[in-house]
Protein backbone atom coordinates (compact mmCIF):
# COMPACT_ATOMS: atom_id res chain seq x y z
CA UNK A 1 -77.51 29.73 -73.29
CA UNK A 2 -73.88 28.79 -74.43
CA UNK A 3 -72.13 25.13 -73.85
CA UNK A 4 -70.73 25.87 -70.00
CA UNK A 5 -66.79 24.81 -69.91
CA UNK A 6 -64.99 24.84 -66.77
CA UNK A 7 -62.58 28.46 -66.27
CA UNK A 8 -59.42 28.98 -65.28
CA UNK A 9 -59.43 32.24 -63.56
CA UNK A 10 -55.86 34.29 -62.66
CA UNK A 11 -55.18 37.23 -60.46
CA UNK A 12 -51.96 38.93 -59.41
CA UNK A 13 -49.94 42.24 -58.56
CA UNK A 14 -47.43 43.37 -60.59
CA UNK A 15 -44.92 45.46 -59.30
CA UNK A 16 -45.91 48.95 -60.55
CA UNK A 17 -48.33 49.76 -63.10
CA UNK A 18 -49.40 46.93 -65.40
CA UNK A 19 -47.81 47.74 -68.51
CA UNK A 20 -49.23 47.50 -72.53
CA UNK A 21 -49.19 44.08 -73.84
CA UNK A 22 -48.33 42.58 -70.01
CA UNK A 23 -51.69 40.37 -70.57
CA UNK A 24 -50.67 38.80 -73.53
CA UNK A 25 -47.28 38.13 -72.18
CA UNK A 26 -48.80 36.70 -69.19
CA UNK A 27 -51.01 34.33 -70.78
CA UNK A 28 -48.12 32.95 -72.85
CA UNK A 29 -46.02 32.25 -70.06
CA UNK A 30 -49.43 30.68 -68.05
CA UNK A 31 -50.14 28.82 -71.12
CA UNK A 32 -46.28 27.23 -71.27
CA UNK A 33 -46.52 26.06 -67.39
CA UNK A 34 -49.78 24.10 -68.53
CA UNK A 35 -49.56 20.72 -68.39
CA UNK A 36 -51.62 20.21 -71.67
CA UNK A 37 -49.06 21.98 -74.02
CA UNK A 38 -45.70 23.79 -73.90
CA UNK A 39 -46.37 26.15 -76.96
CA UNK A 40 -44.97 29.87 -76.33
CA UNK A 41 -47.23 31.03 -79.00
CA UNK A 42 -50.77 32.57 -78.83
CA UNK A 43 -52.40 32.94 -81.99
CA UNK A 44 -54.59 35.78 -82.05
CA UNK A 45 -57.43 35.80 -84.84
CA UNK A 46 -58.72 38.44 -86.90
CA UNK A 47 -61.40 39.27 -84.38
CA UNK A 48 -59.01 40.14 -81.64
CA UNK A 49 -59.91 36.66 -79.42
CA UNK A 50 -56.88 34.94 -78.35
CA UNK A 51 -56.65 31.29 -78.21
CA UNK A 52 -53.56 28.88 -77.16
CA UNK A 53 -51.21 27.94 -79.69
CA UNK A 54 -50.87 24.19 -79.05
CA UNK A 55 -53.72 22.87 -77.55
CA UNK A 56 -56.63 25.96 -78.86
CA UNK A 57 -57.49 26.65 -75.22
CA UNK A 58 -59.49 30.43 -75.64
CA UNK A 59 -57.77 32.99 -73.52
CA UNK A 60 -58.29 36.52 -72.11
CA UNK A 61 -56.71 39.28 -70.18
CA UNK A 62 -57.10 42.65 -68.31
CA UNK A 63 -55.17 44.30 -66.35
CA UNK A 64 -56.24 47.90 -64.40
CA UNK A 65 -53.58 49.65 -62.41
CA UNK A 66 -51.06 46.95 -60.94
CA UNK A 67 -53.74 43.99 -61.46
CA UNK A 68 -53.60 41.74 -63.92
CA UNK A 69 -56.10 38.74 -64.29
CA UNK A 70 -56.12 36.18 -66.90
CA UNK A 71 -58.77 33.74 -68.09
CA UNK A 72 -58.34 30.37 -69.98
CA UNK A 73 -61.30 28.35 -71.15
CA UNK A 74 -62.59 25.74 -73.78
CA UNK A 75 -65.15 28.56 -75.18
CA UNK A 76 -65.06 31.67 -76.31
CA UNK A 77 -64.27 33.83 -72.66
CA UNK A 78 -63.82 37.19 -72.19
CA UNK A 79 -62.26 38.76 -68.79
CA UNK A 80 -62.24 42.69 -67.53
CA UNK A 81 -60.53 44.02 -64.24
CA UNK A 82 -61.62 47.54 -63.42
CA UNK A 83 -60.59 50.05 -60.57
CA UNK A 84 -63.26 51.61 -58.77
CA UNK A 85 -63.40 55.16 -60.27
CA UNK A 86 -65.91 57.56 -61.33
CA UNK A 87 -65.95 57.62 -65.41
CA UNK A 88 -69.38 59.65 -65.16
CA UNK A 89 -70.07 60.00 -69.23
CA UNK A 90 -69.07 57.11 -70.36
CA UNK A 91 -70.76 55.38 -67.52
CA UNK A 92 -74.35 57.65 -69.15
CA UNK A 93 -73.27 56.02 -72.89
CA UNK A 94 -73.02 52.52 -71.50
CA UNK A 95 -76.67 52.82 -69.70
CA UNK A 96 -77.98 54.14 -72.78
CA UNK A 97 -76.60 51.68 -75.24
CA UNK A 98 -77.36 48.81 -72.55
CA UNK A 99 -80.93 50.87 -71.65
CA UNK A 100 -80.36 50.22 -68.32
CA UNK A 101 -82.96 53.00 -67.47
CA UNK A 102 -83.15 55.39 -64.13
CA UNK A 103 -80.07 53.60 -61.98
CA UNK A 104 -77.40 53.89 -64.93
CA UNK A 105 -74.89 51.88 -65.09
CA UNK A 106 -71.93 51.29 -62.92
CA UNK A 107 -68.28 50.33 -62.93
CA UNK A 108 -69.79 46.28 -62.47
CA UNK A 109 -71.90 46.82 -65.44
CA UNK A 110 -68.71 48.51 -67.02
CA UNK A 111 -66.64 45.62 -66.72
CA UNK A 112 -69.66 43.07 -67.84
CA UNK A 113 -69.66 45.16 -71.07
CA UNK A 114 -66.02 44.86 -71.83
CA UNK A 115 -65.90 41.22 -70.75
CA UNK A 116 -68.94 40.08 -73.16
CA UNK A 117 -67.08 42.45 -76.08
CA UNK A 118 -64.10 40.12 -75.80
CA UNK A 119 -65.62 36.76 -75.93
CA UNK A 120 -68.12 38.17 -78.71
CA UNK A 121 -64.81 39.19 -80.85
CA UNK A 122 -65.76 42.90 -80.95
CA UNK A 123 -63.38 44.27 -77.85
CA UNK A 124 -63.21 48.40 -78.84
CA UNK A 125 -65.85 48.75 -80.80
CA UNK A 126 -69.20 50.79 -79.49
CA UNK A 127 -72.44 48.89 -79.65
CA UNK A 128 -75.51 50.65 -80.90
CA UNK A 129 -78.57 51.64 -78.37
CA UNK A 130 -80.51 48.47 -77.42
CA UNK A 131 -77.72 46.26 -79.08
CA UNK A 132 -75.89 45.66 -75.74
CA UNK A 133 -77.97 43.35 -73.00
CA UNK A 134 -76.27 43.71 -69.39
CA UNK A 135 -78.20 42.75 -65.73
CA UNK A 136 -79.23 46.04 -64.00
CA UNK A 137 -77.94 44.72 -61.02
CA UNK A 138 -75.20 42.72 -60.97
CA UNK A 139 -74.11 39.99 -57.91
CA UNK A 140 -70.70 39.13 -57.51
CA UNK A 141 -68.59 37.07 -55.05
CA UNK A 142 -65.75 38.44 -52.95
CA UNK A 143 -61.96 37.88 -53.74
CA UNK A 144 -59.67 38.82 -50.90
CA UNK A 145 -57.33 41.58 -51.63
CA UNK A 146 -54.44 38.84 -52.68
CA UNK A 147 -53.03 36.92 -55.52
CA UNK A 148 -55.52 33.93 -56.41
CA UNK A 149 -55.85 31.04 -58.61
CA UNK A 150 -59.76 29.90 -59.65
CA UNK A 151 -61.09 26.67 -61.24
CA UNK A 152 -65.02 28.00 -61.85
CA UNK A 153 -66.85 24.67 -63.18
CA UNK A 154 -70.09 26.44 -64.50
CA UNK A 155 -69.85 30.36 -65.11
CA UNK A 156 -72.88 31.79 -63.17
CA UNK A 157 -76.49 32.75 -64.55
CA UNK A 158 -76.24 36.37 -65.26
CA UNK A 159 -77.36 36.39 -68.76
CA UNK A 160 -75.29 39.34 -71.19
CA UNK A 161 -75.79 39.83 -74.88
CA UNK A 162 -75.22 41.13 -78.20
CA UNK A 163 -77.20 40.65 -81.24
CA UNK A 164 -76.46 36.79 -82.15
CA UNK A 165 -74.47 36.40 -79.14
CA UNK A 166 -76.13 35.31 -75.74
CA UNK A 167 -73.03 34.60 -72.99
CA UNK A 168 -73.32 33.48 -69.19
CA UNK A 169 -71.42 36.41 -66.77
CA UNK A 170 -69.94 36.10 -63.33
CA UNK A 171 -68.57 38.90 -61.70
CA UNK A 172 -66.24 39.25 -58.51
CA UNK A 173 -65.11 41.95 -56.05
CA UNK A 174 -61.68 41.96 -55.57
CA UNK A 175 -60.22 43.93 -52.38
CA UNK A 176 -62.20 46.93 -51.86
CA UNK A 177 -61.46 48.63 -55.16
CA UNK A 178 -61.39 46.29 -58.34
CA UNK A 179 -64.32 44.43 -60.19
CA UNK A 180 -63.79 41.46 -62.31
CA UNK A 181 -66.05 40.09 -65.05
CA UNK A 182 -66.38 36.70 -66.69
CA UNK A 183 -68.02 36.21 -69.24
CA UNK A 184 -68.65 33.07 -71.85
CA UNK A 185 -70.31 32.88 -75.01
């Protein structure tokens, strides 16, 4: 299992719908009000992982709809907010490529996978069958349908994987219709 660090977990509403790049401008204005540095840039490697500027603090963002959550960390982290909708064939790729077998996956194991792509550098791409290792059932913790600010010490024992990469997951309800995942490597 990875070195735990301590995770700064973000949720709010944004007026609207979220819009395209709204998580990266959101982490560099979080990362500015920190008291550890002031730098307005977020350097962004050649693997897609985002880490501060000034002080190298790893970051990550989703947003789904008119949430937005952001994640800040002294790992490698990876964050995914989903809506609660039916995506029935890709939900049928992700249980085979995660061989979840006869219960399939759902939108919880949905976010899990796009949480441990993120901190394992390979957001967007499409794992091979077998090459993806999520819990069947996940347990999360409720979030009440509000704006909230998280200090997690340990990210929980939900074990997710990739070949070479083996990551701890926590996963939350938020309201009655969005699912966040945590997820460091």
């Amino acid at each position: 299992m990875p070195e735990t660090h301590a995770v700064d977990l973000v949720g709010r509403r944004m007026p609207g719908r979220v819009l395209r790049g709204a998580g990266r401008r959101g982490l560099r204005a979080w990362n500015r009000s920190q008291p550890c540095c002031a730098a307005p840039r977020l350097d962004i490697g050649p693997d897609g992982r985002m880490r501060c500027g000034g002080c190298g603090m790893w970051c990550s963002a989703s947003h789904s709809r008119d949430r937005l959550v952001l994640a800040r960390s002294m790992g490698p982290i990876g964050v995914d907010v989903q809506v609660r909708v039916d995506r029935l064939r890709a939900m049928r790729v992700l249980a085979e490529v995660a061989q979840l077998g006869p219960a399939g996956a759902g939108v919880e194991q949905w976010a899990l996978a796009e949480a441990t792509l993120k901190a394992a550098g390979r957001a967007g791409s499409v794992p091979g069958r077998g090459e993806l290792t999520l819990p069947a059932a996940p347990t999360s913790r409720a979030l009440p349908d509000e704006p909230f600010r998280l200090r997690i010490e340990a990210v929980g024992a939900e074990s997710v994987g990739m070949p070479g990469v083996v990551g701890r997951a926590e996963q939350f309800t938020w309201g009655s219709g969005f699912v966040i995942a945590l997820v460091q490597i």
